[in-house]
N, C-alpha and C. Protein backbone atom coordinates (compact mmCIF):
# COMPACT_ATOMS: atom_id res chain seq x y z
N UNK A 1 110.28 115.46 103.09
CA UNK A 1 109.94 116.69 103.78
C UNK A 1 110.30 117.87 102.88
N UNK A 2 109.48 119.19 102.30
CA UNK A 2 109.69 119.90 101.64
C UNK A 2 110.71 120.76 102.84
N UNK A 3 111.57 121.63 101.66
CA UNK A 3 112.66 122.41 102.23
C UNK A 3 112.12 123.61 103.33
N UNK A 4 111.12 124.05 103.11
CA UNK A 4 110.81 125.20 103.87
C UNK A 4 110.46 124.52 105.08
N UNK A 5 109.82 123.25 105.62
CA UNK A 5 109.17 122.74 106.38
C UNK A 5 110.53 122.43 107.39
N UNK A 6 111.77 121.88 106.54
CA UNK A 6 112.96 121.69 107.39
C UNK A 6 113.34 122.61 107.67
N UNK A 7 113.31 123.63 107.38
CA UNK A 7 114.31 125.42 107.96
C UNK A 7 113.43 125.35 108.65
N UNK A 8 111.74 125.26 109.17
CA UNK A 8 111.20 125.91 110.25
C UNK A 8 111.78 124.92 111.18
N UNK A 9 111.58 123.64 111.38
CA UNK A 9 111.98 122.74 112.52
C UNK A 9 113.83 122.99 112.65
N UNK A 10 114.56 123.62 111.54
CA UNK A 10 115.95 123.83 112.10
C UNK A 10 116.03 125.26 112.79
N UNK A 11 115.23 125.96 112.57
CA UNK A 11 114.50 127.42 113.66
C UNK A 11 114.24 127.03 114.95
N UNK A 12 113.77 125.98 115.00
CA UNK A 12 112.58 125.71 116.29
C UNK A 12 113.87 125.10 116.62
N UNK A 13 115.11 124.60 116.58
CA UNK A 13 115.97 123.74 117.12
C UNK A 13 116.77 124.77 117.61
N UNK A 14 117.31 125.86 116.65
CA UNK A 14 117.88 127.17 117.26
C UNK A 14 117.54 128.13 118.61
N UNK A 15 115.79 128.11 118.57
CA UNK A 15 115.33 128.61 119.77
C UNK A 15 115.10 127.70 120.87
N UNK A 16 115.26 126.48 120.81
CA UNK A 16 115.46 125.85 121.79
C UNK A 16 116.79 125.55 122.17
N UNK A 17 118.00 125.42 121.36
CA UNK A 17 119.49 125.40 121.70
C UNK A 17 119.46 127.22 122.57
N UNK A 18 118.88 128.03 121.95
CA UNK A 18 119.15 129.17 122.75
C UNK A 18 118.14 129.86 123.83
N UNK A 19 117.81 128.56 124.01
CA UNK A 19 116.99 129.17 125.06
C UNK A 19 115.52 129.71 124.98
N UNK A 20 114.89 129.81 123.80
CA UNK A 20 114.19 130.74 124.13
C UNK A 20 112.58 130.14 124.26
N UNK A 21 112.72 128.47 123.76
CA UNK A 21 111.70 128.00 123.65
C UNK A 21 112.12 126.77 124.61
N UNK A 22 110.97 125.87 124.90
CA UNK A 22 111.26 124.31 125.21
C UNK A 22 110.98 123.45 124.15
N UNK A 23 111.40 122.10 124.31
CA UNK A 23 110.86 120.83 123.62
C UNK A 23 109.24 120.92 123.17
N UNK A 24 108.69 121.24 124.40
CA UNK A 24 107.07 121.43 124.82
C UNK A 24 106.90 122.38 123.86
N UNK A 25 107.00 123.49 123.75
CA UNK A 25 106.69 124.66 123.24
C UNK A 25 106.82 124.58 121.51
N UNK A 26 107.91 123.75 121.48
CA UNK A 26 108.23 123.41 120.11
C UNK A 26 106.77 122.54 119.33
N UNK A 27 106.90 121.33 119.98
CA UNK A 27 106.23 120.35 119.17
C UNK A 27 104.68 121.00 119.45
N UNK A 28 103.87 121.87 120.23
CA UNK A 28 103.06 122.29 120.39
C UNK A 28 102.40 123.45 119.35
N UNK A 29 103.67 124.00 118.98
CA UNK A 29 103.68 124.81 117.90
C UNK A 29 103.38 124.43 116.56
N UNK A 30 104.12 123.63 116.47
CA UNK A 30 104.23 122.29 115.36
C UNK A 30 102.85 122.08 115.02
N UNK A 31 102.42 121.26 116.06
CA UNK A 31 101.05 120.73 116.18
C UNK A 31 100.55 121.84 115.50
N UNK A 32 100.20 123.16 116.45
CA UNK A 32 98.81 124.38 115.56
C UNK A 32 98.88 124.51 114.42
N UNK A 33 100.37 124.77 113.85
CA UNK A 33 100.91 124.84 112.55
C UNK A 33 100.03 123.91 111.52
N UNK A 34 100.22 123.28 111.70
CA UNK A 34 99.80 121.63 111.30
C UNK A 34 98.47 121.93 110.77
N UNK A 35 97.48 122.02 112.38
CA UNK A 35 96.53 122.29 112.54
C UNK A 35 95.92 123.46 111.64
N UNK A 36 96.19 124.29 111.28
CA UNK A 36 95.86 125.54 110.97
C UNK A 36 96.38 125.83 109.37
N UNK A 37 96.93 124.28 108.82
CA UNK A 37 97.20 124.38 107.16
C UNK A 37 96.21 123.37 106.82
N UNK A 38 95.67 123.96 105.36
CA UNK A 38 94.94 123.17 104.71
C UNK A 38 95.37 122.33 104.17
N UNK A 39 94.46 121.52 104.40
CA UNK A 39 94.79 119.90 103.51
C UNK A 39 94.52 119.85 102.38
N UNK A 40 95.13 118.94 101.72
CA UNK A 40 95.55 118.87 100.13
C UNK A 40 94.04 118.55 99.31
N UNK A 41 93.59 117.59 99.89
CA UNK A 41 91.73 117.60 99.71
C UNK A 41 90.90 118.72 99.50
N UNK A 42 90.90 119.57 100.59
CA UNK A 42 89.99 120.61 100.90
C UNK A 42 90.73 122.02 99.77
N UNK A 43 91.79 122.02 99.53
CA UNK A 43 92.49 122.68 98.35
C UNK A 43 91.76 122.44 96.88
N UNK A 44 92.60 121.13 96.78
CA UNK A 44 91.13 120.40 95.77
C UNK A 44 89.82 120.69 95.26
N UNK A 45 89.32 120.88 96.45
CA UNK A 45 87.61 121.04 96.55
C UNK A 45 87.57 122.27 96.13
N UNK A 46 88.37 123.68 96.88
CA UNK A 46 88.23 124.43 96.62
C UNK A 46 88.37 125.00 95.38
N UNK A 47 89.69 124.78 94.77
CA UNK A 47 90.25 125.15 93.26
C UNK A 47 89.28 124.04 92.47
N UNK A 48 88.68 123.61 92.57
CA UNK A 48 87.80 123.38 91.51
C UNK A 48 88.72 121.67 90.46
N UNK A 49 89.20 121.71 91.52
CA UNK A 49 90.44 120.05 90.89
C UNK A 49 90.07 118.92 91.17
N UNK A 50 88.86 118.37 91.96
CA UNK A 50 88.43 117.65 92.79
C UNK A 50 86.75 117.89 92.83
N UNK A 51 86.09 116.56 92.76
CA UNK A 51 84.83 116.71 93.80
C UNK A 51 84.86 116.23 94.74
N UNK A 52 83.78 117.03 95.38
CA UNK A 52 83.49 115.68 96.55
C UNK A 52 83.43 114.76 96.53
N UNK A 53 82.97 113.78 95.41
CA UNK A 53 83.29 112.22 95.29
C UNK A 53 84.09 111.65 95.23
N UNK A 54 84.79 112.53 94.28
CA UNK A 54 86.39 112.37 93.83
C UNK A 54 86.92 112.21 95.72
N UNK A 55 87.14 113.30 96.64
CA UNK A 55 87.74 113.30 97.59
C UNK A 55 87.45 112.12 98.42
N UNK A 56 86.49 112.12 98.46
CA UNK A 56 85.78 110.58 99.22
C UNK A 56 86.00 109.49 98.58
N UNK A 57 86.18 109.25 97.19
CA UNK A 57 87.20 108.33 96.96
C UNK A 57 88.55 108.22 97.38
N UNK A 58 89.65 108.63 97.12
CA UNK A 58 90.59 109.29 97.81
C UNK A 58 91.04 108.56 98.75
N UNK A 59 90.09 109.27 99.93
CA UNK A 59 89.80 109.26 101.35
C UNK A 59 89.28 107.13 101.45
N UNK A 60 88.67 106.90 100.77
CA UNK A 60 88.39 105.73 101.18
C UNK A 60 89.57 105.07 100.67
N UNK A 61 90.33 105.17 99.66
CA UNK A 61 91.29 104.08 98.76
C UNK A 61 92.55 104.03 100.26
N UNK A 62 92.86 105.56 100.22
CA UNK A 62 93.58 106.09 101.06
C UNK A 62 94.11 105.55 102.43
N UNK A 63 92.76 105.01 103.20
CA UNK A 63 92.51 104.37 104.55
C UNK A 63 93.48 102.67 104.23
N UNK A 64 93.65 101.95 103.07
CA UNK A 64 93.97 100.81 102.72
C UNK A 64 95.26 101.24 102.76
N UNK A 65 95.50 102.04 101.70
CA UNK A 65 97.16 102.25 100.77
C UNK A 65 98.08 102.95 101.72
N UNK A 66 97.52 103.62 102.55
CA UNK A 66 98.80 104.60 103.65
C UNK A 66 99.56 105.68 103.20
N UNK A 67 98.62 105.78 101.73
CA UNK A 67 99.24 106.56 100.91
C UNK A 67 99.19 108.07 100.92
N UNK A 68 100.21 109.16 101.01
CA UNK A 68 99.03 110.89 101.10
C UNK A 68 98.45 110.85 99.83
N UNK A 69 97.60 111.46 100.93
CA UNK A 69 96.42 112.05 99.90
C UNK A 69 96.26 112.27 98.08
N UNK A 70 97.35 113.12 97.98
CA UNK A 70 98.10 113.73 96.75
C UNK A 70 98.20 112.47 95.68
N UNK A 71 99.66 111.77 96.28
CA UNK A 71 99.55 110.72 95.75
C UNK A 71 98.91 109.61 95.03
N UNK A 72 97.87 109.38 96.32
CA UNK A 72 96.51 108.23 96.10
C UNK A 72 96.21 108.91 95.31
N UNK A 73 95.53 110.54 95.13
CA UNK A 73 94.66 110.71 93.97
C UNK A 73 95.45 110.79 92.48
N UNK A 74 96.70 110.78 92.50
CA UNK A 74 97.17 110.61 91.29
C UNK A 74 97.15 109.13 90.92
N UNK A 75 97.48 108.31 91.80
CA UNK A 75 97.34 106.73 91.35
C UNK A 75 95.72 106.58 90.94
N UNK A 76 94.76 107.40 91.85
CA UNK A 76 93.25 106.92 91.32
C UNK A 76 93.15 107.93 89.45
N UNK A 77 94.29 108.62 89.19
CA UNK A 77 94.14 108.80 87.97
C UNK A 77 92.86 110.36 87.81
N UNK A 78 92.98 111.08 89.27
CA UNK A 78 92.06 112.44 89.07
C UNK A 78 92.75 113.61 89.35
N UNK A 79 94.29 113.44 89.07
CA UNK A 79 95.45 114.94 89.18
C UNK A 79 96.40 114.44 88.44
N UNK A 80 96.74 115.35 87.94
CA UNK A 80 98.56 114.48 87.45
C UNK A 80 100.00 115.57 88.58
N UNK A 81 100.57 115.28 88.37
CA UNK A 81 102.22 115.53 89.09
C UNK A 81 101.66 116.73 89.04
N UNK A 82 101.69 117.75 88.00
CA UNK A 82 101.42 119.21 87.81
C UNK A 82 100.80 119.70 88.82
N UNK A 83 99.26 119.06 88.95
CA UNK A 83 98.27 119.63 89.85
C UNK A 83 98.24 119.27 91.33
N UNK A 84 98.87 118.51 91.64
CA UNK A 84 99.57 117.96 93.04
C UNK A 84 101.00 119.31 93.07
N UNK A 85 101.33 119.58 92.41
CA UNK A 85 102.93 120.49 92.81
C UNK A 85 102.27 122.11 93.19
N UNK A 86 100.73 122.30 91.62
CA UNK A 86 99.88 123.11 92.30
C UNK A 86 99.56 123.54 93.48
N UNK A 87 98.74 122.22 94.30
CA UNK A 87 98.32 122.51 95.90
C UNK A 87 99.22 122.46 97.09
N UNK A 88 100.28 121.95 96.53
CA UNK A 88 101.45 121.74 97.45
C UNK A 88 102.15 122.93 97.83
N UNK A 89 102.23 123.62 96.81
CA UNK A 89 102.46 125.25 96.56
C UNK A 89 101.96 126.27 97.23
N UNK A 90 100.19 125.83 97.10
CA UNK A 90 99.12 126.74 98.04
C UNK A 90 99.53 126.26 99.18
N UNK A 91 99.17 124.81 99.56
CA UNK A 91 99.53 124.13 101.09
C UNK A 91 100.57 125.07 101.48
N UNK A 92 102.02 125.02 101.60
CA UNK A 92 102.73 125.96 101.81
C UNK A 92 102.56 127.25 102.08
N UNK A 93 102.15 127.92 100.85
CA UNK A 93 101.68 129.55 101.06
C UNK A 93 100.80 129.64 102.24
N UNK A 94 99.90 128.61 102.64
CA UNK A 94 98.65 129.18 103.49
C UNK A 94 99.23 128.72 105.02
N UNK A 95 100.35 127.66 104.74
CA UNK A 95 100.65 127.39 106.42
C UNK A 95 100.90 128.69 107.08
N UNK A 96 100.91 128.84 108.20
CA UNK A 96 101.14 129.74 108.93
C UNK A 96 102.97 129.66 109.66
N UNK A 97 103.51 130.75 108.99
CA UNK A 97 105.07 131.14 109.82
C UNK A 97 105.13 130.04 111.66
N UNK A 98 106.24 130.24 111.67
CA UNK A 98 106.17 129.10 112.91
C UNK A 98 106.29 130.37 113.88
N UNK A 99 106.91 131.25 113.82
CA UNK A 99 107.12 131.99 114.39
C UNK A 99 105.92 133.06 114.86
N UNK A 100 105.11 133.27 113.82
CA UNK A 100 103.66 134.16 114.08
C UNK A 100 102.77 132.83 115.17
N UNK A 101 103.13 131.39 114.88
CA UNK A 101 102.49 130.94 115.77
C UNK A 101 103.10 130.64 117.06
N UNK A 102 104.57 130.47 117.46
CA UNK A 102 104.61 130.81 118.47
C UNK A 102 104.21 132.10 119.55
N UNK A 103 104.29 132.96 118.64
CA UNK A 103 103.71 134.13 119.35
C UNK A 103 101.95 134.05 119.60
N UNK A 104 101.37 133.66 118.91
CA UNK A 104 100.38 133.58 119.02
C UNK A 104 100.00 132.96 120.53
N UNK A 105 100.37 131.75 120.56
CA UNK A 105 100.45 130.85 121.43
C UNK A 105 101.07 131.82 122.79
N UNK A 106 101.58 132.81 122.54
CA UNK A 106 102.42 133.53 124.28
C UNK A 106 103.44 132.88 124.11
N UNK A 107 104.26 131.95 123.30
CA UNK A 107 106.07 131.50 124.14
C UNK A 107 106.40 132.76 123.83
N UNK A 108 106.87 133.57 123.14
CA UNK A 108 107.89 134.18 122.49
C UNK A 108 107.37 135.71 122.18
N UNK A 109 107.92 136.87 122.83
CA UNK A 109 107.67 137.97 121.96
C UNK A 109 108.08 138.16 120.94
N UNK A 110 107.57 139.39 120.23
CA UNK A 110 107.86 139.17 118.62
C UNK A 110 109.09 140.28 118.32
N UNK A 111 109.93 140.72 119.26
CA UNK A 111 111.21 141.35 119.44
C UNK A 111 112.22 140.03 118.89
N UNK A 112 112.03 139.52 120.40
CA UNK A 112 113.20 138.36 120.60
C UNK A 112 112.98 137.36 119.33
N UNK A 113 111.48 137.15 118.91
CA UNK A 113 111.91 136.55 117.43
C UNK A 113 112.00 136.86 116.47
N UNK A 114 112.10 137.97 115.93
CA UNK A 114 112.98 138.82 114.77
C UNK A 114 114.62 138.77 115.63
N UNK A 115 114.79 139.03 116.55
CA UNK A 115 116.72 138.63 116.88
C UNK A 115 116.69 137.34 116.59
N UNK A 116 116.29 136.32 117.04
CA UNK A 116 116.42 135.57 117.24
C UNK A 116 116.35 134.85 115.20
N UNK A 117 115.66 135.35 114.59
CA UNK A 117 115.26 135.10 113.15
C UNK A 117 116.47 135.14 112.70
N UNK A 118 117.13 136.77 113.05
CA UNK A 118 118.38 137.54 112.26
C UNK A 118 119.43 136.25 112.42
N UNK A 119 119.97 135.99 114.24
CA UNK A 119 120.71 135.23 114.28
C UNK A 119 120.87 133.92 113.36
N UNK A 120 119.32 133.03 113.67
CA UNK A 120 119.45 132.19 112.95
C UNK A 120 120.06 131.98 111.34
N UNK A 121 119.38 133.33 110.77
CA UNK A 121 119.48 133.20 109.09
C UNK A 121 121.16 133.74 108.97
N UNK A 122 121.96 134.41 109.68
CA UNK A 122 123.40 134.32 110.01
C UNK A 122 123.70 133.06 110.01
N UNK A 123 123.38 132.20 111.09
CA UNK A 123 124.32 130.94 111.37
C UNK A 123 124.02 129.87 109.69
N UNK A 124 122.71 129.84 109.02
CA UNK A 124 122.45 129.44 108.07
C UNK A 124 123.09 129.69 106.59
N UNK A 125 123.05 131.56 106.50
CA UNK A 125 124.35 132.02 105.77
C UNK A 125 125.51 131.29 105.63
N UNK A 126 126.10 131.60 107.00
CA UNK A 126 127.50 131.29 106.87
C UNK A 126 127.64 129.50 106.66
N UNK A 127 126.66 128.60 106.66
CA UNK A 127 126.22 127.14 106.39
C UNK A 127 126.87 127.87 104.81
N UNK A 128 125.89 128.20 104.09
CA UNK A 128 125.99 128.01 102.74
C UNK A 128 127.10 128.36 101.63
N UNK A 129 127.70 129.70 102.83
CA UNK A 129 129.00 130.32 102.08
C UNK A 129 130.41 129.71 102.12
């Protein structure tokens, strides 16, 4: 699990220890999140790292091996480490804040989650110091 991906789910654990979200609200969030980041393929396609054949290979080896995406296409020998750390990079940049999507969704105004942000990145601080 990349590091940023664990601070949002240790966020989403904070606003539910304090109240401000549910279980429900959490993994629902999760989900759009999810939903609403590009896949490592369609990155590919786009940056010009990948064809469509290429991806549909991939995609077919993929269905056997259980492998992500990323991976498989480095074992099929059409990215190396570099260009996988590339889209992984974008992947990231383009997910959407967990927090812009809870609001989106109606749990949470966007007051209580900037307090609620501050608190958290306090209790995280004082983790590190």
């Amino acid at each position: 699990m990349l590091p940023n991906q664990k601070l949002c789910e240790s966020y989403l654990e904070h606003l539910i220890d304090v109240d401000v979200i549910d279980t429900a609200a959490a993994l629902h969030a999760l989900n759009e999140q999810r939903a609403a980041t590009p896949q490592i393929g369609r990155l590919a396609l786009e940056r010009g790292i990948l064809d469509m054949k290429q991806v549909f290979a991939v995609l077919r080896v993929q269905a056997d091996s259980g492998l992500r995406f990323g991976v498989q296409a480095i074992e099929l020998g059409f990215i190396d480490k570099d260009q996988l750390d590339e889209l992984l990079a974008a992947q990231q940049e383009a997910r959407p804040g967990i927090g812009g999507v809870l609001y989106d969704l109606g749990y949470v105004r966007k007051g209580v989650l900037q307090k609620e942000l501050r608190n958290f990145l306090r209790k995280v601080e004082a983790v590190l110091v």
